[in-house]
C-alpha atoms as a PDB file:
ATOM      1  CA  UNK A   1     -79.001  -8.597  10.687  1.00  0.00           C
ATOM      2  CA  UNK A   2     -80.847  -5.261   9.254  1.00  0.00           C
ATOM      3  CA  UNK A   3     -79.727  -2.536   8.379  1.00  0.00           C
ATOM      4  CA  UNK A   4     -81.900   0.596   7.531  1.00  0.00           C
ATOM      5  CA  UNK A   5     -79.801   2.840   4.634  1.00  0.00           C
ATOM      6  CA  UNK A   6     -79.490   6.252   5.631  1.00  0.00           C
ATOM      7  CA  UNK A   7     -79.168   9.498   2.797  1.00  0.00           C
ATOM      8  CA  UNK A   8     -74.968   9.140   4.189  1.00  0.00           C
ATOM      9  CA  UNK A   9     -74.763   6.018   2.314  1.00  0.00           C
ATOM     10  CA  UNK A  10     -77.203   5.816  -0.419  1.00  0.00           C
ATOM     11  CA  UNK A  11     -75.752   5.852  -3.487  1.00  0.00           C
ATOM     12  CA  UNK A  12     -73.178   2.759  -3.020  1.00  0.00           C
ATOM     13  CA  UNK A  13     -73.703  -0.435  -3.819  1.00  0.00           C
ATOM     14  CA  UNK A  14     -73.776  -3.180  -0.749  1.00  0.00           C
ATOM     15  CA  UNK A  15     -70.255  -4.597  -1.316  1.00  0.00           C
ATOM     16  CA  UNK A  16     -69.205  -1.725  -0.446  1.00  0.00           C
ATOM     17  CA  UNK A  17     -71.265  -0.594   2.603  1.00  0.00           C
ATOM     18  CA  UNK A  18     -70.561  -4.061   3.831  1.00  0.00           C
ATOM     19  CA  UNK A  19     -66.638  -3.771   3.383  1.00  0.00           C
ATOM     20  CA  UNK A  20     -67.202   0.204   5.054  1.00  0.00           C
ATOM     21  CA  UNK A  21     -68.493  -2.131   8.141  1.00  0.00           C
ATOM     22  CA  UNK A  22     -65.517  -4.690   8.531  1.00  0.00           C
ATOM     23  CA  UNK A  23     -67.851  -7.438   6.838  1.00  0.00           C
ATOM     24  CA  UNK A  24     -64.573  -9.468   5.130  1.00  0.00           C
ATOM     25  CA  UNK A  25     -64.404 -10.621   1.206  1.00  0.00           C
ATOM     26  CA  UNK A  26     -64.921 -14.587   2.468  1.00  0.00           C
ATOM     27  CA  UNK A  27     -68.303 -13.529   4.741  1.00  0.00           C
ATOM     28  CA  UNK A  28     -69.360 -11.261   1.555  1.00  0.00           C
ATOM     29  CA  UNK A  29     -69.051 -14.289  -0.957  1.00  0.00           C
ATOM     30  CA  UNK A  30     -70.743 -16.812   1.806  1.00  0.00           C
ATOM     31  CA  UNK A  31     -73.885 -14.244   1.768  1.00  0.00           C
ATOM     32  CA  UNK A  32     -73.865 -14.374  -1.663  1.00  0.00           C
ATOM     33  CA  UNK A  33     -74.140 -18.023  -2.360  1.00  0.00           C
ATOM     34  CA  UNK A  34     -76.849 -18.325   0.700  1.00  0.00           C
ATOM     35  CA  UNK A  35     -80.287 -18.522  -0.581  1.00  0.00           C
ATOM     36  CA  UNK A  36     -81.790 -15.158   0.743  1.00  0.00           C
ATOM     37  CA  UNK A  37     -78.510 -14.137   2.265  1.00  0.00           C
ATOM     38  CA  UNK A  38     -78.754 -10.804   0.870  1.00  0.00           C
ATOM     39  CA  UNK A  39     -82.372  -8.926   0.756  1.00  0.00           C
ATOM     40  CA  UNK A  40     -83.638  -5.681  -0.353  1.00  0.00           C
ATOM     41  CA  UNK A  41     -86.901  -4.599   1.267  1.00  0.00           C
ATOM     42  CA  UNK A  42     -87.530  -8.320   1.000  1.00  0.00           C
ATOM     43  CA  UNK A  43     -86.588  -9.100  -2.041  1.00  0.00           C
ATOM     44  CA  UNK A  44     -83.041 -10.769  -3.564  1.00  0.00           C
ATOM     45  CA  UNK A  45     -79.807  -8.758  -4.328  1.00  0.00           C
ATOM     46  CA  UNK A  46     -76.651  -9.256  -5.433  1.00  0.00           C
ATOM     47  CA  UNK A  47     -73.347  -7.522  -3.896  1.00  0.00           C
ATOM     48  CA  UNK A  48     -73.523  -4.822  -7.064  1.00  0.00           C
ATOM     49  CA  UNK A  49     -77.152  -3.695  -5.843  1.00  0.00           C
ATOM     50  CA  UNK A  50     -77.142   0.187  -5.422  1.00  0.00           C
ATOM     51  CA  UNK A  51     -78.830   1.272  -2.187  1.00  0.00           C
ATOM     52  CA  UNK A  52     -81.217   3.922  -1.503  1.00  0.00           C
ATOM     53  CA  UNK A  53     -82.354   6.110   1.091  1.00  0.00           C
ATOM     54  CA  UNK A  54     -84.814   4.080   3.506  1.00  0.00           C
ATOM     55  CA  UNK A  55     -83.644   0.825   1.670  1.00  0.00           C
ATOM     56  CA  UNK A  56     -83.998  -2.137   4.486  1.00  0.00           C
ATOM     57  CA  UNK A  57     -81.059  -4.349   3.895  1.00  0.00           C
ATOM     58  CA  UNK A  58     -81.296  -7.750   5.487  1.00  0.00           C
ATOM     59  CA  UNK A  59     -78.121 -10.157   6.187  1.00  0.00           C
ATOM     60  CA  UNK A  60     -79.141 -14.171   6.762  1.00  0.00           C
ATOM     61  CA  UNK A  61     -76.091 -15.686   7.714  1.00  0.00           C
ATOM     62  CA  UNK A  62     -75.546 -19.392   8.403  1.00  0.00           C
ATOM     63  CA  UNK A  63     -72.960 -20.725  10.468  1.00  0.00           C
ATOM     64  CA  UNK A  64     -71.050 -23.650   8.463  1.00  0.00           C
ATOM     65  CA  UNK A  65     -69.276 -25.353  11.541  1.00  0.00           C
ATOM     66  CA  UNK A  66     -70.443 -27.486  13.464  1.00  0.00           C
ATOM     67  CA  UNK A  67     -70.460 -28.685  17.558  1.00  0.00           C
ATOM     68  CA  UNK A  68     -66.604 -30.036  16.588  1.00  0.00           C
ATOM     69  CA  UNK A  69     -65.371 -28.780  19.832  1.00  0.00           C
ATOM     70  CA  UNK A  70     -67.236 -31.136  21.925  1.00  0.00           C
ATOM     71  CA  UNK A  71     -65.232 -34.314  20.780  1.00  0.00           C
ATOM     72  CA  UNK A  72     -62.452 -33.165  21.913  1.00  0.00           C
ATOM     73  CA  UNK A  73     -63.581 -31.442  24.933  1.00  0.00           C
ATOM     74  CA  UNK A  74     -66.004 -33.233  27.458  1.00  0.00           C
ATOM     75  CA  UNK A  75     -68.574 -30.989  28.129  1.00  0.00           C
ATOM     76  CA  UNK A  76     -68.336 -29.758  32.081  1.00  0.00           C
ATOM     77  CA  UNK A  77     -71.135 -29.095  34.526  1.00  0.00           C
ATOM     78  CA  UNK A  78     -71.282 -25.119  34.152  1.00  0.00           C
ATOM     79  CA  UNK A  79     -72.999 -24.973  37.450  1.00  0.00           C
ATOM     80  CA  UNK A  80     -70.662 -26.641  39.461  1.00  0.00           C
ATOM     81  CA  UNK A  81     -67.849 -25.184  37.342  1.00  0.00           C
ATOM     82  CA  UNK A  82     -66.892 -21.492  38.923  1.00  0.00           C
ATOM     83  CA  UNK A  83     -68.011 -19.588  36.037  1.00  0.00           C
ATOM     84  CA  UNK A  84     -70.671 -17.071  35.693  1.00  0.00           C
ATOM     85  CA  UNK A  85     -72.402 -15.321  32.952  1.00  0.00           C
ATOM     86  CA  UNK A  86     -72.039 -11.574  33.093  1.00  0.00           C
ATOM     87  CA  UNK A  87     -73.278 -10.970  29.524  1.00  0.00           C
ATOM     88  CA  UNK A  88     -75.177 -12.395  26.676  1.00  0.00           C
ATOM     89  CA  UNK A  89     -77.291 -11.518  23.183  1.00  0.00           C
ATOM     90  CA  UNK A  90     -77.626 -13.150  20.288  1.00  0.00           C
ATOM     91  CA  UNK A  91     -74.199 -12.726  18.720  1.00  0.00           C
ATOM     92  CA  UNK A  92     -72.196 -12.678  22.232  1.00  0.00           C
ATOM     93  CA  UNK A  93     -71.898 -14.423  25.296  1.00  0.00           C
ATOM     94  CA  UNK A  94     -69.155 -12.997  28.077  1.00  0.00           C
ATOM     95  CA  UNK A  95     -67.905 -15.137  30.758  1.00  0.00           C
ATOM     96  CA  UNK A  96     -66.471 -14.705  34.248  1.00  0.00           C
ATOM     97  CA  UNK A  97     -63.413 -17.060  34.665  1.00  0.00           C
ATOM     98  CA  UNK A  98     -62.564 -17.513  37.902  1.00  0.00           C
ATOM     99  CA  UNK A  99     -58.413 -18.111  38.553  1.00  0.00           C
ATOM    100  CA  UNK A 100     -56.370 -21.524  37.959  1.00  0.00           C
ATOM    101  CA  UNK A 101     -58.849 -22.182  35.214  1.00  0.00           C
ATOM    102  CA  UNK A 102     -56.996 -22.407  31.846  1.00  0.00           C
ATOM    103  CA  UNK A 103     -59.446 -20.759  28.546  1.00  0.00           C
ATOM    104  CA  UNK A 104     -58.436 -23.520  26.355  1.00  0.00           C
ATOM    105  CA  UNK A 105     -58.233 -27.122  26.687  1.00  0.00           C
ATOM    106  CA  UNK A 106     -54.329 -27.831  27.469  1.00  0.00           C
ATOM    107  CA  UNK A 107     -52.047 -31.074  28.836  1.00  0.00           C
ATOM    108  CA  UNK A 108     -53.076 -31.402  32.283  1.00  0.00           C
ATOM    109  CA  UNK A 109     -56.049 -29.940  31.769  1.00  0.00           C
ATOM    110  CA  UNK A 110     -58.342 -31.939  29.056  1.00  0.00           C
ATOM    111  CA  UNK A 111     -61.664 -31.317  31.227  1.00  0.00           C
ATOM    112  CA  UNK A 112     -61.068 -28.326  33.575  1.00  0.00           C
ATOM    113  CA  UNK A 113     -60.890 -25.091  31.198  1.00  0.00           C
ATOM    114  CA  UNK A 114     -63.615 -22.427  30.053  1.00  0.00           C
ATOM    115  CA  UNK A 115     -64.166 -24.364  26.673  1.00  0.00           C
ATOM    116  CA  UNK A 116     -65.307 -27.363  29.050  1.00  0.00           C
ATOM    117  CA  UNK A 117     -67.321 -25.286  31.221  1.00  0.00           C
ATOM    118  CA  UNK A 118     -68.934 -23.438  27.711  1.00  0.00           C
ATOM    119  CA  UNK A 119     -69.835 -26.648  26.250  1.00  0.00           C
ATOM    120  CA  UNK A 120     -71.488 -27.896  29.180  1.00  0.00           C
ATOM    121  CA  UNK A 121     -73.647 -24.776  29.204  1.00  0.00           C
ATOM    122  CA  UNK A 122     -74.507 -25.069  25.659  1.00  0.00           C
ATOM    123  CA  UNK A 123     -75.091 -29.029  25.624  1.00  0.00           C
ATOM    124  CA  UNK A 124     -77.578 -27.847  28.831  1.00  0.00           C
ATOM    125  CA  UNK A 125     -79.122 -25.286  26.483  1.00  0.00           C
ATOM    126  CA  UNK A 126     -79.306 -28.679  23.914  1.00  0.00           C
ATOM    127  CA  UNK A 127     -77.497 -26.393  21.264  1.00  0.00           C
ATOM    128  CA  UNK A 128     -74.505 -27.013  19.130  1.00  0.00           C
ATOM    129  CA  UNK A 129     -71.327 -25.345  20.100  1.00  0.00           C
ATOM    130  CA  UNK A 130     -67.850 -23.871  18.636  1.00  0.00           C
ATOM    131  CA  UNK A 131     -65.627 -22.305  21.352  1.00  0.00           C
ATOM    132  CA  UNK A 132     -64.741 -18.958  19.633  1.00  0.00           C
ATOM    133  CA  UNK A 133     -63.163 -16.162  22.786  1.00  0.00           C
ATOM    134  CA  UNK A 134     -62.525 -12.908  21.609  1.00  0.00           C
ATOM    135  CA  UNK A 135     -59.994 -12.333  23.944  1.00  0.00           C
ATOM    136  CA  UNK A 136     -58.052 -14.923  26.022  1.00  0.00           C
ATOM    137  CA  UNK A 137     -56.648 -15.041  29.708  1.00  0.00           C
ATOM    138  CA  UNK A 138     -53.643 -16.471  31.328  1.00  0.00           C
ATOM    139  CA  UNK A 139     -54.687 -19.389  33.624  1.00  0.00           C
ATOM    140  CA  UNK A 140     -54.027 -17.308  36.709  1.00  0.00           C
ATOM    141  CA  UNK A 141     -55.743 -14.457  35.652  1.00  0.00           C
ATOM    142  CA  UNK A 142     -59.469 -14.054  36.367  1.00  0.00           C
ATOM    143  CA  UNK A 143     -62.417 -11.781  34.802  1.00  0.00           C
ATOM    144  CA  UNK A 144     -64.011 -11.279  31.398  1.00  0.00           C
ATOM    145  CA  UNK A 145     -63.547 -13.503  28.300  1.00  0.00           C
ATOM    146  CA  UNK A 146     -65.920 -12.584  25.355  1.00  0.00           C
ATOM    147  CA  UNK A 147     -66.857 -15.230  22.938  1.00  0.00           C
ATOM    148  CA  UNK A 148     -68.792 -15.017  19.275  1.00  0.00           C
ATOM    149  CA  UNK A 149     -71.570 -16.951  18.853  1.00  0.00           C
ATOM    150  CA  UNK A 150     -71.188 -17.459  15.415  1.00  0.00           C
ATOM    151  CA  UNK A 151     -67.984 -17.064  12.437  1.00  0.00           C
ATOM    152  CA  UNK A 152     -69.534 -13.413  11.460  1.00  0.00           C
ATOM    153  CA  UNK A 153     -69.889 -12.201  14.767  1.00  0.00           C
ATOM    154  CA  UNK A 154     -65.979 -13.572  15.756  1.00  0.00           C
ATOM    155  CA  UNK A 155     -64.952 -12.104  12.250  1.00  0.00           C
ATOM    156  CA  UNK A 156     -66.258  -8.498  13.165  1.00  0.00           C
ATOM    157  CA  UNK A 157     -64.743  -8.409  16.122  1.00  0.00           C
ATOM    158  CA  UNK A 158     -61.715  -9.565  15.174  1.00  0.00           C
ATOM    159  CA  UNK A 159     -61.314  -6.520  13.127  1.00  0.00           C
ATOM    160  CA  UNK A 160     -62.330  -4.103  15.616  1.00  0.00           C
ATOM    161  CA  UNK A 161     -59.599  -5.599  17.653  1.00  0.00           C
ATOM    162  CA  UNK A 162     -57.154  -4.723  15.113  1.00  0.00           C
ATOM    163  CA  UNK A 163     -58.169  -1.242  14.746  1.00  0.00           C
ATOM    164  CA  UNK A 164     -58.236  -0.654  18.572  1.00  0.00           C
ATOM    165  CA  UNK A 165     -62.074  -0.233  19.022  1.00  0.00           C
ATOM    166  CA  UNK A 166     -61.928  -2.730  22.042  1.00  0.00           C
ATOM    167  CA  UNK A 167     -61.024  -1.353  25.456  1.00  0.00           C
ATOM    168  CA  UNK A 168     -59.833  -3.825  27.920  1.00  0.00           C
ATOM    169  CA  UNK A 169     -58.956  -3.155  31.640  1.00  0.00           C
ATOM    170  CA  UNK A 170     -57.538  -4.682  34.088  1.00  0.00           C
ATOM    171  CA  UNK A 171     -57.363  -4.349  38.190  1.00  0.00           C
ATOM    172  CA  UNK A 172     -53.394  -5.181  38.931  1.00  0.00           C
ATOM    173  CA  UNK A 173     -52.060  -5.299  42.834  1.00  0.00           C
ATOM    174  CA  UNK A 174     -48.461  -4.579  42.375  1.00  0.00           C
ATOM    175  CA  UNK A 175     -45.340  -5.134  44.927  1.00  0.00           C
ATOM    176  CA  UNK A 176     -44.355  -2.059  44.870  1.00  0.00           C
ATOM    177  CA  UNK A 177     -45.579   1.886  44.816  1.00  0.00           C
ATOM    178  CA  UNK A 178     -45.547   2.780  40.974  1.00  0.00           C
ATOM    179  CA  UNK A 179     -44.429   6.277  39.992  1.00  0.00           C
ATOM    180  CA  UNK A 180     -46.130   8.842  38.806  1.00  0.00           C
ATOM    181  CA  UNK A 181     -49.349   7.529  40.273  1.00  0.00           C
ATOM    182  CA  UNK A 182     -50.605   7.302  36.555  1.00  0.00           C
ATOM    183  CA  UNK A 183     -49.083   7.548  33.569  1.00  0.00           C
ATOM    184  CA  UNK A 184     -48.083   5.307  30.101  1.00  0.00           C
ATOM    185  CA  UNK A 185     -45.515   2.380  30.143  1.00  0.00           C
ATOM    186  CA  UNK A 186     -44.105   1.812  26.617  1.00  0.00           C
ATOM    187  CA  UNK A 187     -41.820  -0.233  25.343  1.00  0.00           C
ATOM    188  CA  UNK A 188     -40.747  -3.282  23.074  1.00  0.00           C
ATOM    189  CA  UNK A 189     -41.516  -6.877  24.217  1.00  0.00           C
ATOM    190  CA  UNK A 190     -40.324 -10.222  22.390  1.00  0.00           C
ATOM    191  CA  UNK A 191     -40.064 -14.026  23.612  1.00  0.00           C
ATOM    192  CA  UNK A 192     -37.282 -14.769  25.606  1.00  0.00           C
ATOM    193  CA  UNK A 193     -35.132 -17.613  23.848  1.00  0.00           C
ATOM    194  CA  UNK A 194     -35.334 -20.738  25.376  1.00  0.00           C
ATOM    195  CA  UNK A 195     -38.781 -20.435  26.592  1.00  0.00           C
ATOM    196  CA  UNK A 196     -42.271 -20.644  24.365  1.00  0.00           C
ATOM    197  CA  UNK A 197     -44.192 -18.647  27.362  1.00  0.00           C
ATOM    198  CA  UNK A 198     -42.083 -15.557  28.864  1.00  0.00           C
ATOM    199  CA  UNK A 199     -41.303 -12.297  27.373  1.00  0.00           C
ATOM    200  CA  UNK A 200     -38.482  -9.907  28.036  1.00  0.00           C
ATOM    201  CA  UNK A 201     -37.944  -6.201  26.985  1.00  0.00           C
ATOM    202  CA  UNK A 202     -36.128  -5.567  24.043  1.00  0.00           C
ATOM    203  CA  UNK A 203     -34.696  -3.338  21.962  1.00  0.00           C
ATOM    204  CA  UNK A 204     -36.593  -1.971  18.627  1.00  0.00           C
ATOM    205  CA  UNK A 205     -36.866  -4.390  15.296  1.00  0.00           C
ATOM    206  CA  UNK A 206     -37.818  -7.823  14.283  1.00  0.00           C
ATOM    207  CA  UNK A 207     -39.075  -9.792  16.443  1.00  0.00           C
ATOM    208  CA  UNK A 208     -40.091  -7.926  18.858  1.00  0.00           C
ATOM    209  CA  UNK A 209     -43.184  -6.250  18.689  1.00  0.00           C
ATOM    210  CA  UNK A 210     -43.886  -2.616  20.588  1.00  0.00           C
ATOM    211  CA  UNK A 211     -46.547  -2.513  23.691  1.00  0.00           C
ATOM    212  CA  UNK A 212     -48.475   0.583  24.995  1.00  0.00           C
ATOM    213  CA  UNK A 213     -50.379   0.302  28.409  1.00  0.00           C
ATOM    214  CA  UNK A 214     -52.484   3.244  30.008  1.00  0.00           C
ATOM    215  CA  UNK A 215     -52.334   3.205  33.778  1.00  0.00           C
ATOM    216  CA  UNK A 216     -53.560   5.166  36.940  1.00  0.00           C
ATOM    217  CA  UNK A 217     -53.678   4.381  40.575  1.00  0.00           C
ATOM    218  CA  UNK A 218     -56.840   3.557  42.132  1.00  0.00           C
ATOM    219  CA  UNK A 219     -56.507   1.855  45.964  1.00  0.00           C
ATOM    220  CA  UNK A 220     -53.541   0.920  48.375  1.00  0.00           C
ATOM    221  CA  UNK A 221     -52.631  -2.525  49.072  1.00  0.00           C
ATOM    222  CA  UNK A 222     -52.051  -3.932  52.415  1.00  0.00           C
ATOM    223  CA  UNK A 223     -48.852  -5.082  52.306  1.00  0.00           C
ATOM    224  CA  UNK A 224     -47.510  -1.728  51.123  1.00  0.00           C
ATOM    225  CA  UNK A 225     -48.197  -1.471  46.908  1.00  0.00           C
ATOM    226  CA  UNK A 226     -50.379   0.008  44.543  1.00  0.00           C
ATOM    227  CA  UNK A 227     -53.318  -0.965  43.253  1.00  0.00           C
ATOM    228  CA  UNK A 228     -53.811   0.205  39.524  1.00  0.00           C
ATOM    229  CA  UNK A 229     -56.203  -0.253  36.589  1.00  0.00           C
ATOM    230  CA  UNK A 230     -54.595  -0.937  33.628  1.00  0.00           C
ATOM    231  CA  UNK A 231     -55.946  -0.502  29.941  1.00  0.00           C
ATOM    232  CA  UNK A 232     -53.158  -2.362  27.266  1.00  0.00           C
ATOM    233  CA  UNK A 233     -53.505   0.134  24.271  1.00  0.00           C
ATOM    234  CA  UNK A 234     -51.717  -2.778  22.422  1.00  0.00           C
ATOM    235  CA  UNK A 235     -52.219  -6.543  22.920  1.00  0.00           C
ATOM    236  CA  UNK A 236     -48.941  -8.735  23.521  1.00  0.00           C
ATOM    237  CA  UNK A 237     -48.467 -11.724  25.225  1.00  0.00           C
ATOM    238  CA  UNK A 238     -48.098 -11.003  29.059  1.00  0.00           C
ATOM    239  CA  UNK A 239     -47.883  -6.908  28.215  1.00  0.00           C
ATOM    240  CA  UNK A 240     -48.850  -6.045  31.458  1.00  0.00           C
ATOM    241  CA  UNK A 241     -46.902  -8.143  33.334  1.00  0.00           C
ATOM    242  CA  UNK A 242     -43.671  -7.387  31.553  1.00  0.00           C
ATOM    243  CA  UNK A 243     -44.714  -3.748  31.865  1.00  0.00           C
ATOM    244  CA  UNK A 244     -45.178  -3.215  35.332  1.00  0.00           C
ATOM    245  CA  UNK A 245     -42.027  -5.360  36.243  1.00  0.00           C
ATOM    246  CA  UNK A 246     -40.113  -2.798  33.605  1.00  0.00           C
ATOM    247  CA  UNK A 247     -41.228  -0.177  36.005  1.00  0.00           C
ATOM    248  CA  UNK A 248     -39.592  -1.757  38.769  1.00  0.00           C
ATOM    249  CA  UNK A 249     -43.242  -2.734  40.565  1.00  0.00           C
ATOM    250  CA  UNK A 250     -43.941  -6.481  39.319  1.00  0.00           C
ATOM    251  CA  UNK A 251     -47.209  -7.498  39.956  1.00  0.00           C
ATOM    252  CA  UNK A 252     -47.531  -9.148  43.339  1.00  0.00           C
ATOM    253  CA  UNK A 253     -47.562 -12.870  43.431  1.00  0.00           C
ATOM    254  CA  UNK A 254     -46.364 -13.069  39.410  1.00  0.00           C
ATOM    255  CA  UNK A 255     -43.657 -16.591  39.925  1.00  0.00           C
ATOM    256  CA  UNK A 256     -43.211 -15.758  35.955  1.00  0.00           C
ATOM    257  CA  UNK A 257     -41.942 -12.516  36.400  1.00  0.00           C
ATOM    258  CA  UNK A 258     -41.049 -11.926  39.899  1.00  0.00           C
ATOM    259  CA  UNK A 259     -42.062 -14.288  42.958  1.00  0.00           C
ATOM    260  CA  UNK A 260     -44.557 -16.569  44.687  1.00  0.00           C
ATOM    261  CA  UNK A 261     -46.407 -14.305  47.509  1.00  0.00           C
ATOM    262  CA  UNK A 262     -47.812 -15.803  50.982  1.00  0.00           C
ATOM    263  CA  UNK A 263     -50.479 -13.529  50.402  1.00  0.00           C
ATOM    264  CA  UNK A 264     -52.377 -15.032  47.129  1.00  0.00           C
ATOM    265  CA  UNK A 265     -51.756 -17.876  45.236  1.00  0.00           C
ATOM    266  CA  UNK A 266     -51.255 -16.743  41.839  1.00  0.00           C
ATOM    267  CA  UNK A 267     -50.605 -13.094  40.025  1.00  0.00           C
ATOM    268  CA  UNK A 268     -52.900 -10.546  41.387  1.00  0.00           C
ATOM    269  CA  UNK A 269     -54.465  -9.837  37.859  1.00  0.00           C
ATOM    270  CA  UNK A 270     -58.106  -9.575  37.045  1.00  0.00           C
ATOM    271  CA  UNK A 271     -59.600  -8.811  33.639  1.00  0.00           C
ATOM    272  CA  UNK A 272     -62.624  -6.104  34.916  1.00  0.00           C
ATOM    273  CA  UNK A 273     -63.739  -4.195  31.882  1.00  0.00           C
ATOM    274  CA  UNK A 274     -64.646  -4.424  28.450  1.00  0.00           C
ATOM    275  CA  UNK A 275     -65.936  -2.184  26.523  1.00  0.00           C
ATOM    276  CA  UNK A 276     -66.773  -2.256  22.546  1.00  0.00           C
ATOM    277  CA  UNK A 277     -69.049  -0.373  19.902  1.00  0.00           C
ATOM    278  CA  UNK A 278     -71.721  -3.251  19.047  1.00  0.00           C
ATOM    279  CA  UNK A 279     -70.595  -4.708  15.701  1.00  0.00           C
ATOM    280  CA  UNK A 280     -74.715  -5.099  14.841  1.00  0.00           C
ATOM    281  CA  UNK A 281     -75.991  -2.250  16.052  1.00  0.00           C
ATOM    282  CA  UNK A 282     -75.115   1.431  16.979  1.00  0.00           C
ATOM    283  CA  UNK A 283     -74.612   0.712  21.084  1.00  0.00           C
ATOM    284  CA  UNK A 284     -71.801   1.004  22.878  1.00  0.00           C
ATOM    285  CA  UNK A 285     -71.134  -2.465  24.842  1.00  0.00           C
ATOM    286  CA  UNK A 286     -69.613  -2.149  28.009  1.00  0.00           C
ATOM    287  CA  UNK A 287     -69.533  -5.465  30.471  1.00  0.00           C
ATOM    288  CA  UNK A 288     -67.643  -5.073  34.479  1.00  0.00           C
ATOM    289  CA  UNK A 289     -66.403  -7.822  36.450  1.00  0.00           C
ATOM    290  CA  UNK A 290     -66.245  -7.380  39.895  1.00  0.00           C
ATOM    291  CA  UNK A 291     -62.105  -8.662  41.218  1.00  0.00           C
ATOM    292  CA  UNK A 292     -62.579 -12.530  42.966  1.00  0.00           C
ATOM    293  CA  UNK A 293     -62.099 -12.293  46.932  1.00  0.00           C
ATOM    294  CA  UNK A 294     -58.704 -13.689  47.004  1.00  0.00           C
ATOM    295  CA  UNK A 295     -58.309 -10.075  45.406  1.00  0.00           C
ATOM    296  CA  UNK A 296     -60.028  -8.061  46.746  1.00  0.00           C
ATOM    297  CA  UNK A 297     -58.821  -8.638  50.549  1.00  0.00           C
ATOM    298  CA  UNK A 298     -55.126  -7.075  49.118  1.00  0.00           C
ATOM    299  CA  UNK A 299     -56.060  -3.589  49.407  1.00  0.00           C
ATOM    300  CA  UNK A 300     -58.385  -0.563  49.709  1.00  0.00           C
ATOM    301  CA  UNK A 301     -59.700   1.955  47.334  1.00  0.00           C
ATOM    302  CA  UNK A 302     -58.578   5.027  47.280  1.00  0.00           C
ATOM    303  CA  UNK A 303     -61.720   7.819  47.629  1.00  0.00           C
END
């Protein structure tokens, strides 16, 4: 990783232009004790190292874990597995899960999920691999999951999921015409007791945690309800689908939080956007999933 110091931060030294750029205490002090980790128009630095205008600082990071994932996760054949590649570079690979495929290896599913299907790719590539998704999806819910390549890259984008820099949106086929056509759903969300999976409304306070989602109206199912994309402002467990069944249109086919639907097998809930500021570079990253057929046959856009 290079960066090329600009007159806006000459004058600091590089712990703290790497701290400015999310780079965390424990990745600072592995650079440090990496032999040329941290360079200086090619030559060695420490962290107290005051930078310049037109300095070239270079980054050489080394990845510390190893391909532990595969022992306990036979790799799959990615081929034959459903899932796609819709983006990749050198810190970031995104994948297109297709439904009833679980992101993490679970009971009842010890060689079926995305981390199966990942490690069969990479043993194919013959490289090691670490599972590490930036985001996760429920089982039944199809579209984008972003992994990191490597501890640094997972570590940066960790923190620009904390601060909010990462836009996800969904496509959503509700039972039911939501009202006003677009609009904000907020509210607080917390585990229902009894039950390590579903969530519930509640009131403000400990332990519940409060959820934001951004929604507008965008085609016209067949059977009579909306069709919205969704963007969670906030990131709970099951936001949206506690959300939409707050404002009295659940979405269709959710068992969890409303009922099975003769009309598709599983919640009608597909992760289509993401979009993030490149955590190496100064591009905006922005990666679309098109909604699987079982899907898209629900409904028509609106023009």
């Amino acid at each position: 990783m290079e960066y090329i110091i600009s007159a806006s931060d000459a004058g600091e030294d590089i712990r703290t232009f790497l701290r400015r750029r999310d780079i965390s205490r424990r990745i600072c002090i592995r650079l440090k004790n990496t032999e040329g980790g941290i360079l200086v128009n090619g030559e060695f630095a420490t962290v107290r190292r005051v930078l310049r205008e037109g300095d070239v600082l270079t980054l050489s990071y080394k990845d510390r874990e190893s391909a532990a994932n595969i022992d306990y996760a036979p790799p799959a054949d990615f081929e034959s597995s459903g899932v796609s590649i819709l983006y990749e570079d050198d810190r970031f690979i995104a994948f297109d899960k297709p439904p009833f495929m679980p992101t993490h290896v679970s009971q009842g599913h010890l060689d079926d999920s995305l981390l199966n299907a990942a490690a069969g790719l990479y043993k194919s590539r013959g490289l090691p691999f670490v599972f590490r998704p930036v985001n996760r999806l429920d089982r039944d819910t199809s579209g984008i999951v972003l992994c990191a390549k490597d501890q640094l890259a997972a570590s940066l984008m960790s923190n620009q999921l904390i601060a909010g820099k990462v836009e996800k949106t969904y496509i959503a086929v509700l039972d039911g015409v939501i009202k006003p056509p677009r609009g904000l759903i907020e509210g607080y969300i917390r585990r229902k007791d009894g039950s390590i999976i579903e969530r519930e409304p509640a009131d403000t306070g400990e332990p519940s945690q409060f959820a934001s989602t951004r929604y507008k109206t965008v085609g016209k199912a067949f059977c009579g309800g909306a069709v919205v994309e969704a963007t969670p402002i906030t990131g709970r467990t099951h936001q949206l689908r506690v959300h939409f069944k707050m404002a009295g249109c659940p979405i269709l086919g959710d068992s969890l939080y409303d009922a099975e639907s003769p009309l598709i097998g599983r919640q009608a809930l597909h992760a289509s956007k993401l979009s993030f500021p490149d955590p190496f570079g100064e591009r905006q990253v922005t990666i679309i999933s098109k909604p699987p057929t079982d899907i898209r046959r629900l409904y028509e856009e609106l023009n």
